[in-house]
Protein backbone atom coordinates (compact mmCIF):
# COMPACT_ATOMS: atom_id res chain seq x y z
CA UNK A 1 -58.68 -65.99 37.20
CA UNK A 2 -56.27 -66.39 34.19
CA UNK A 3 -53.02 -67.52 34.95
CA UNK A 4 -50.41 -64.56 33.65
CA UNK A 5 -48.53 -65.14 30.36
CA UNK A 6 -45.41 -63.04 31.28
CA UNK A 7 -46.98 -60.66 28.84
CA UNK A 8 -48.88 -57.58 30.22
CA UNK A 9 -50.65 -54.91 27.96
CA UNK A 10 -49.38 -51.61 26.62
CA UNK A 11 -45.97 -53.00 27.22
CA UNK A 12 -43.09 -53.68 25.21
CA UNK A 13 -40.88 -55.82 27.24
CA UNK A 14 -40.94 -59.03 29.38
CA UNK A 15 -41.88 -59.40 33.16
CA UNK A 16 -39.11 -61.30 34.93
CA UNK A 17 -39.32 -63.75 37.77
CA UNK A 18 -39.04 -60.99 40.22
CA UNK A 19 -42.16 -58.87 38.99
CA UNK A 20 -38.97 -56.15 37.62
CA UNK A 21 -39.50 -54.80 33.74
CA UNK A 22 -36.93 -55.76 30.94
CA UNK A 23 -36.30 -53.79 28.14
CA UNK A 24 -36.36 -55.61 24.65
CA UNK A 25 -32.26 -55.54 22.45
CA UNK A 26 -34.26 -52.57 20.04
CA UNK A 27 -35.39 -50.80 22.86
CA UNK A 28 -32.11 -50.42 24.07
CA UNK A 29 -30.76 -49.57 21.20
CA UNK A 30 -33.23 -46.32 20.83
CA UNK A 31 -32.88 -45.26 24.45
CA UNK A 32 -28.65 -45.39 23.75
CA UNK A 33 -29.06 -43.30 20.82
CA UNK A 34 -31.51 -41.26 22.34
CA UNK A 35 -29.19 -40.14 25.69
CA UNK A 36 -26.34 -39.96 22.87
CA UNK A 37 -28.66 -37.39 20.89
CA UNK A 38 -28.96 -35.21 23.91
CA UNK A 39 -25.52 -35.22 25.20
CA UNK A 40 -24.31 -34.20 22.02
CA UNK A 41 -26.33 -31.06 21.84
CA UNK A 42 -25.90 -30.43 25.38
CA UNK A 43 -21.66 -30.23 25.00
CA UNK A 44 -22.22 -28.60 21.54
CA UNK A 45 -24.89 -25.57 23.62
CA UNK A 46 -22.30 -25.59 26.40
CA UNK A 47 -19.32 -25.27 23.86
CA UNK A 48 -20.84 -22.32 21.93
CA UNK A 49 -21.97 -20.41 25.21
CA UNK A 50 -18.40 -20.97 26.62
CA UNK A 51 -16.26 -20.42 23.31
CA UNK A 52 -17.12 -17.48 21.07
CA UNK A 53 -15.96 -17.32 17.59
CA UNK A 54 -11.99 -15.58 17.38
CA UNK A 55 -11.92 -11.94 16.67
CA UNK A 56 -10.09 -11.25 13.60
CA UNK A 57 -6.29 -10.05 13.79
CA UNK A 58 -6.64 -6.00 13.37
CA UNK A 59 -3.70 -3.98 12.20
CA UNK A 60 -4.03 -0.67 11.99
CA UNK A 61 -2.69 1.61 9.03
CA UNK A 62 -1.62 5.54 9.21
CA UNK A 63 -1.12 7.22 5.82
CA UNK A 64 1.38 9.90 5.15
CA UNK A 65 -2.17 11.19 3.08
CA UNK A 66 -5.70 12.54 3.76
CA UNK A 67 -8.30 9.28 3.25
CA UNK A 68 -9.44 10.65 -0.11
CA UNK A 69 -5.89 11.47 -1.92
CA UNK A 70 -5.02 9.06 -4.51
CA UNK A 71 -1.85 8.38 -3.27
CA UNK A 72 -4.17 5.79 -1.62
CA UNK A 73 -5.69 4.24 -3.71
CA UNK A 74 -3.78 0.88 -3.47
CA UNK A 75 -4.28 0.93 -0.17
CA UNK A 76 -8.04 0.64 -0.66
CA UNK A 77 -7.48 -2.10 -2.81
CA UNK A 78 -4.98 -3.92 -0.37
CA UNK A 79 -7.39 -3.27 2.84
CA UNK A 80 -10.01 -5.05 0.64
CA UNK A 81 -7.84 -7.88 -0.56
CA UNK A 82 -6.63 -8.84 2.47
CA UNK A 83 -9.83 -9.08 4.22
CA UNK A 84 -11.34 -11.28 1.07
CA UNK A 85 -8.00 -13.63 1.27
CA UNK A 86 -7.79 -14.48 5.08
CA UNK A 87 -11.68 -15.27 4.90
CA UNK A 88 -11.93 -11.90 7.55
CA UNK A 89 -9.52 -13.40 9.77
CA UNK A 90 -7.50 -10.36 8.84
CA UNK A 91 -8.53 -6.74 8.39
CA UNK A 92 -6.78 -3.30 8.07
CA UNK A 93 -8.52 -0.81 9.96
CA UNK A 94 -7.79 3.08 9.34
CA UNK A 95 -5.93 4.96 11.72
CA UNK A 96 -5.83 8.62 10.28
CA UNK A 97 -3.92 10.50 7.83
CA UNK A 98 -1.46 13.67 8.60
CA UNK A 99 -3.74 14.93 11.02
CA UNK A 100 -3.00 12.18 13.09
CA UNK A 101 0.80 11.70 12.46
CA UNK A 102 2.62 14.29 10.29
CA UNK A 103 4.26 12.11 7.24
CA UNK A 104 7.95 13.23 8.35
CA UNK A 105 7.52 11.38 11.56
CA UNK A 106 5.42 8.36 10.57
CA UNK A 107 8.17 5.81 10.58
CA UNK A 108 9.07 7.42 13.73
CA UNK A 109 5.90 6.59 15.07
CA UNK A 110 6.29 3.28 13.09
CA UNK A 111 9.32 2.15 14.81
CA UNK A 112 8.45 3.22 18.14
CA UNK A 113 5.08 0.51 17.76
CA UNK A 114 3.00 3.23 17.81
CA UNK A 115 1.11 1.87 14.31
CA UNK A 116 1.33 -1.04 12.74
CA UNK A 117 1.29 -0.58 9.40
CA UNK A 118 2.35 3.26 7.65
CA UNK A 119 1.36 4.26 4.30
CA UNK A 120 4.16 6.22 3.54
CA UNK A 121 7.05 6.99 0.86
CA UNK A 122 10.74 6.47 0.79
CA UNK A 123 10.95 10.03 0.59
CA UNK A 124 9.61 10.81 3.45
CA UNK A 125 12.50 8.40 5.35
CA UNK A 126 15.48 10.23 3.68
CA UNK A 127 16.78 12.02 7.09
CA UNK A 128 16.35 8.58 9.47
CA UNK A 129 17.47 5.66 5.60
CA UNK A 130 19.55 8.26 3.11
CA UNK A 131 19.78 5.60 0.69
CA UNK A 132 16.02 5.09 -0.20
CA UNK A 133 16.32 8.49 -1.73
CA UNK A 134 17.16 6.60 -4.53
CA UNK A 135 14.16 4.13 -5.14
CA UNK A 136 12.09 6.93 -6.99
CA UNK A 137 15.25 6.60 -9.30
CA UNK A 138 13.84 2.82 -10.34
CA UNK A 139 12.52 2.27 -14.03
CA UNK A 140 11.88 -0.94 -13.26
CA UNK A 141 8.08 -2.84 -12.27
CA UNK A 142 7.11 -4.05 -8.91
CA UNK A 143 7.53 -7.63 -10.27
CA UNK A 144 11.12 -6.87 -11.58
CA UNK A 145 12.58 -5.02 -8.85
CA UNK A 146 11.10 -8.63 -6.50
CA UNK A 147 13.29 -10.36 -9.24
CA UNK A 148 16.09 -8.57 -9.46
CA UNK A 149 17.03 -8.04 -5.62
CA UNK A 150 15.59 -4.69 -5.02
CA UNK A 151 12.87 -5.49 -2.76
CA UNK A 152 15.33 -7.85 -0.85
CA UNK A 153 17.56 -4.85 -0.40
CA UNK A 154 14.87 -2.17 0.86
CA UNK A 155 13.43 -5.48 3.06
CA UNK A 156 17.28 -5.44 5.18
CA UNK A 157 17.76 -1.89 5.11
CA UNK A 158 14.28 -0.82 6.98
CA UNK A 159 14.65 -4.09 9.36
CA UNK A 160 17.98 -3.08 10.66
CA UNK A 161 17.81 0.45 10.44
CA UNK A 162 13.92 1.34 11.54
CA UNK A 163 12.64 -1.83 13.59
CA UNK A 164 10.60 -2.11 10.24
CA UNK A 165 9.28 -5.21 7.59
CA UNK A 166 8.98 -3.76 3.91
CA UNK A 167 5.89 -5.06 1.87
CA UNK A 168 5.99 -3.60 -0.93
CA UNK A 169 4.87 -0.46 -3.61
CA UNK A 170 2.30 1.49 -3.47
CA UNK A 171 2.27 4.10 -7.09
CA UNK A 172 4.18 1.91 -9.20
CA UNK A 173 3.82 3.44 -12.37
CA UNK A 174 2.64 6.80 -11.56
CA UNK A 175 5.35 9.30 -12.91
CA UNK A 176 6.36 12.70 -12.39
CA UNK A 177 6.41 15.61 -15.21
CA UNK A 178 7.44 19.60 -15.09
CA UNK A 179 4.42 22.04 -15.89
CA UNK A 180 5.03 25.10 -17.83
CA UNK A 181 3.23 28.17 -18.43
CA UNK A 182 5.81 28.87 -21.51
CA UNK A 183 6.56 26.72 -23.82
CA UNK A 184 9.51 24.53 -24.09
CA UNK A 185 11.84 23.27 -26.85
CA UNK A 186 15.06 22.05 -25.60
CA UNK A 187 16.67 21.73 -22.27
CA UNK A 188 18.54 25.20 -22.68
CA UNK A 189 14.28 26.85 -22.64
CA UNK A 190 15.29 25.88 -18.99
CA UNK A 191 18.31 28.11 -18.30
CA UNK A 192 17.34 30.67 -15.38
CA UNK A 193 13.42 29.95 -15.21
CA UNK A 194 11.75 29.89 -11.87
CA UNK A 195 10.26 26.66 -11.27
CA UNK A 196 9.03 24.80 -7.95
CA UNK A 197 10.24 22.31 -6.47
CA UNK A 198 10.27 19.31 -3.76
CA UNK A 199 13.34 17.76 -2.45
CA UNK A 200 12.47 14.93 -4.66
CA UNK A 201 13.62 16.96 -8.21
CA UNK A 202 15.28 19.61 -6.97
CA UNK A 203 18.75 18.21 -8.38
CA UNK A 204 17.66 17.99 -11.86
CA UNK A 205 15.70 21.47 -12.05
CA UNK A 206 19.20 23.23 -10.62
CA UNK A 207 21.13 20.37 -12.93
CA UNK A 208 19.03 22.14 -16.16
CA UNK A 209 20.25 25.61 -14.98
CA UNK A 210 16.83 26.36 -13.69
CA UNK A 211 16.16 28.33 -10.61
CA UNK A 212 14.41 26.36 -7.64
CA UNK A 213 11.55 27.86 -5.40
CA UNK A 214 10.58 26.25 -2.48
CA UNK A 215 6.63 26.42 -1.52
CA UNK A 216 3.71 25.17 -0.24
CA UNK A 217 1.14 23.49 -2.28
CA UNK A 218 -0.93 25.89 -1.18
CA UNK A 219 0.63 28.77 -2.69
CA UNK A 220 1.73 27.28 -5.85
CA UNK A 221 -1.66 29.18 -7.54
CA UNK A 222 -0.90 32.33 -6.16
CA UNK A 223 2.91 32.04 -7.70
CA UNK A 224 2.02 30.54 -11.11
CA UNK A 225 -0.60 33.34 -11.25
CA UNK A 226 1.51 36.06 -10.38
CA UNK A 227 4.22 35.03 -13.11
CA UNK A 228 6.74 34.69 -9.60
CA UNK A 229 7.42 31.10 -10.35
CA UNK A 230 6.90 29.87 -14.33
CA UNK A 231 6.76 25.95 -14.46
CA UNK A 232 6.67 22.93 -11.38
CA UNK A 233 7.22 19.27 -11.36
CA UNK A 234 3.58 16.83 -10.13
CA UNK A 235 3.00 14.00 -10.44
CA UNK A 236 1.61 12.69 -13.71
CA UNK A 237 -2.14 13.33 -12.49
CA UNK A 238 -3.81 15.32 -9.72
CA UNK A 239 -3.28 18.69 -10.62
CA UNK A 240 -6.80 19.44 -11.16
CA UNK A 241 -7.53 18.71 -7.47
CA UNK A 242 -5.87 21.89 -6.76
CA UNK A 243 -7.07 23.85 -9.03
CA UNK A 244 -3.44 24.31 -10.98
CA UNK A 245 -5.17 23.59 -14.69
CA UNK A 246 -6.36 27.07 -14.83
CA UNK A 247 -3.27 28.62 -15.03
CA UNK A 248 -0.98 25.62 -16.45
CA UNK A 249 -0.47 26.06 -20.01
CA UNK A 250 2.25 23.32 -21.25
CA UNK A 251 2.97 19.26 -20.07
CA UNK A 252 6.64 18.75 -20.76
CA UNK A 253 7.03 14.68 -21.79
CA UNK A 254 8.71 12.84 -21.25
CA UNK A 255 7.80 11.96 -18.07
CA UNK A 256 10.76 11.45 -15.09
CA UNK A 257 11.26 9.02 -12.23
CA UNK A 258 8.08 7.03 -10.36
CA UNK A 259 6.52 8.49 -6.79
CA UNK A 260 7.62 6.02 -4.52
CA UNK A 261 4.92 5.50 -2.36
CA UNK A 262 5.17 2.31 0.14
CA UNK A 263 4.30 0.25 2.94
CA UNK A 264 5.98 -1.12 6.09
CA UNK A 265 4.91 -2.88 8.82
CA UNK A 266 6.63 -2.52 12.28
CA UNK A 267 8.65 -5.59 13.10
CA UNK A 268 7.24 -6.59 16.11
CA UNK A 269 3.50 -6.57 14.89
CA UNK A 270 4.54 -8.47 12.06
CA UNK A 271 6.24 -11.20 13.85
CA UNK A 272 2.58 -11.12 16.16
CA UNK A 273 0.51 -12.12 13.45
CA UNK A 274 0.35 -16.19 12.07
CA UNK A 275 2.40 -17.56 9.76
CA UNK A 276 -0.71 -18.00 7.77
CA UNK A 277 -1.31 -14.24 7.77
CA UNK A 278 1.69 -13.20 7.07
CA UNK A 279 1.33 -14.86 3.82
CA UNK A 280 -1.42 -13.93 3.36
CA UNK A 281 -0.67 -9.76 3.64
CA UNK A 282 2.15 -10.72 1.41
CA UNK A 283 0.49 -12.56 -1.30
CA UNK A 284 -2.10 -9.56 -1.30
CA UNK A 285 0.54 -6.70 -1.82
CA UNK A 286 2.06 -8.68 -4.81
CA UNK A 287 -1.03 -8.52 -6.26
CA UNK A 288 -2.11 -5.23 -5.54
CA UNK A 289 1.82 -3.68 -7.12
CA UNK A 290 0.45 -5.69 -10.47
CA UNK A 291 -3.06 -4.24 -10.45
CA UNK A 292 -1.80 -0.58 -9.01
CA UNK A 293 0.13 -0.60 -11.76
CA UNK A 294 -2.49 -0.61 -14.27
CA UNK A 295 -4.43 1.45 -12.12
CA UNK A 296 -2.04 4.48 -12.21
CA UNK A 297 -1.75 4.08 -15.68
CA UNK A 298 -5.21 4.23 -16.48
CA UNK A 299 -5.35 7.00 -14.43
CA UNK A 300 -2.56 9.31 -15.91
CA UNK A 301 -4.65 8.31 -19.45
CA UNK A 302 -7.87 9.67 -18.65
CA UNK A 303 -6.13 12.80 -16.60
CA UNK A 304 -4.20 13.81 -19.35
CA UNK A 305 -7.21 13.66 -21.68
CA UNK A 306 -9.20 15.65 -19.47
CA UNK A 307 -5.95 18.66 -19.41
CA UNK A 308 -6.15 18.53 -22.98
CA UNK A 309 -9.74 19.29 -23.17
CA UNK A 310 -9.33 22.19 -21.09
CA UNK A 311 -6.85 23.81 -23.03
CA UNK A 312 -3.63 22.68 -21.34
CA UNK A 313 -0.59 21.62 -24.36
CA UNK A 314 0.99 18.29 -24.37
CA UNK A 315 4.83 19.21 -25.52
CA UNK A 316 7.34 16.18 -26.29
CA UNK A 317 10.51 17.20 -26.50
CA UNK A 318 12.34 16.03 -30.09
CA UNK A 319 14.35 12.74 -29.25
CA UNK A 320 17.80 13.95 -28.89
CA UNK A 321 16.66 16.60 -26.28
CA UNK A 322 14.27 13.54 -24.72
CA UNK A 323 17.34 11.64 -23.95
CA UNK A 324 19.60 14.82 -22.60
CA UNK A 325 16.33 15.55 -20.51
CA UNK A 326 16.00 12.21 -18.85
CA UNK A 327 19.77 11.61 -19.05
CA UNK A 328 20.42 14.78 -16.66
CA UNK A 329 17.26 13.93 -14.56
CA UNK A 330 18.60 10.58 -13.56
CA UNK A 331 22.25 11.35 -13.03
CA UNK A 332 21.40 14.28 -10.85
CA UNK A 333 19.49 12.64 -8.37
CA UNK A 334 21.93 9.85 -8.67
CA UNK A 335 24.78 12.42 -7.21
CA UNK A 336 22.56 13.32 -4.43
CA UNK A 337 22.11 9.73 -3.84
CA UNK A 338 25.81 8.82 -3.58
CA UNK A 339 26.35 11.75 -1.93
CA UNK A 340 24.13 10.88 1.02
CA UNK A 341 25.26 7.14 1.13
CA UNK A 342 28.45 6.33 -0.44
CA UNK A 343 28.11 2.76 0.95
CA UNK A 344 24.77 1.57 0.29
CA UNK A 345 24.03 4.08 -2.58
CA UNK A 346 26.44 1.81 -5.40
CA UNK A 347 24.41 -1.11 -4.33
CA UNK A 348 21.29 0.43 -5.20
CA UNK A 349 22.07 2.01 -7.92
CA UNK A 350 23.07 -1.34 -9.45
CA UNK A 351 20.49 -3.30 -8.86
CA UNK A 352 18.13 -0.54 -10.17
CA UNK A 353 20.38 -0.83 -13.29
CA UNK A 354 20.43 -4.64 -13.52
């Protein structure tokens, strides 16, 4: 019988004095890294069951406007850019337009935390802020009124008077004009004609001796049709959506004040989301006020075009009446303005003017 050599077949280790198998320094080091291996995807299975990816922060927006009205348009843009910035960690989800909160009592609804974010326009906030009825007053950019205090201002207003955080413009650059179905020389072509209006220009049509009529959009057809009411003030675009081209004859230029659509978050919302968020949201909107204002401008372009070729006249107004024009436009509202606010209205009005 052969004597045994410590060494028995088939395996790779040593057989000690007591008959018990050894494992070799290598094979050690291979069963280590072995257990190691499975441990680690053991925790990392575990983890992943156990700990499912964040959901991303949600805030949602109202709109003082149906989904498809331009007046949205930089919201679109805004929703898109804020989702592409935070990596999805932040979207802006739709929460209706006026069917779901009339636009007179959206920052109502804002302050209350009913929304997060509303889509809305200073106008629209006269009654509750009487001082913001000034901001359509503002000749100046996005970019300048963030330089020149303006945006500072509306930012401490809406905080301590609606519980709100102000972000920023949303038509910057998107004018307003008077539409004529007579034409129109001089300021005194004004004197006793029948024009519609909004609360937003009602002051200068009365300041030009013109008489203001108060409708619906929906009848403004109807009256321009039935010679009851001969000119309006829109926007610098959109009135082909109603149908107005057909019986508008004449575009007065130049054009008058800037919509002043907007956004503001509620307070407590705001102060909810990160740090990192937050910067994010306000990063976005100062990008979006540069590129809505080339948007809107674009857009007034190719709308204008578009009235010529369907017979509608582009009249400017000689120089000297130009200036009277915009002269009486701006200091009207500007009464109305200090009228409402005699405190905060001066302060405004200077830093609009700076």
């Amino acid at each position: 019988m052969r004597a045994m050599s410590g060494q028995t077949p088939g395996v790779t280790g040593t057989i000690s004095e007591g008959g018990i198998k050894t494992m070799t320094s290598r094979n050690k080091s291979v069963a280590l890294i072995g257990l190691l291996t499975c441990l680690t995807i053991g925790v990392a299975f575990l983890f992943s069951v156990s700990t499912p990816a964040l959901a991303a922060e949600k805030v949602k927006v109202v709109s003082a406007w149906a989904q498809n009205n331009k007046m949205n348009d930089a919201l679109w843009m805004l929703q898109k850019k804020v989702k592409e910035k935070s990596n999805g960690d932040l979207e802006i989800t739709w929460g209706g337009g006026p069917e779901a909160i009339p636009a007179f009592q959206l920052v109502e609804a804002l302050r209350n935390g009913v929304v997060d974010l509303a889509w809305t326009a200073h106008t629209y906030n006269v009654a509750q802020l009487p001082v913001v009825e000034g901001a359509k007053l503002s000749k100046l950019t996005p970019a300048q009124e963030r330089e020149k205090g303006v945006f500072a201002f509306y930012q401490d207003v809406y905080q301590k008077k609606l519980n709100a955080y102000y972000l920023g413009r949303g038509t910057p650059g998107l004018t307003y004009n008077l539409y004529t179905t007579v034409p129109v020389k001089s300021l005194a072509d004004f004197k006793g004609m029948s024009i519609r209006v909004t609360p937003a220009y009602k002051a200068f049509v009365e300041a030009m001796g013109a008489a203001p009529v108060a409708t619906d959009p929906g009848e403004v057809f109807t009256a321009l049709e039935r010679n009851m009411v001969k000119g309006y003030g829109w926007p610098s675009l959109g009135i082909s959506d109603f149908g107005w081209d057909a019986v508008t004859k004449f575009i007065i230029e130049p054009a008058f004040y800037q919509v002043d659509v907007m956004v503001i978050a509620n307070i407590n919302a705001w102060n909810k989301l990160p740090k990192n968020l937050q910067d994010v949201l306000n990063a976005s909107m100062q990008e979006v006020e540069k590129e809505a204002y080339q948007h809107f401008g674009k857009l007034i372009s190719e709308d204008r075009e578009n009235l010529k070729k369907k017979g509608v006249q582009e009249i400017k107004l000689p120089a000297d009446e130009a200036a009277k024009y915009l002269e009486t436009a701006y200091e009207a509202s500007w009464k109305e303005v200090l009228k409402k606010d005699p405190q905060m209205g001066p302060q405004l009005r200077d830093l609009l003017s700076k």
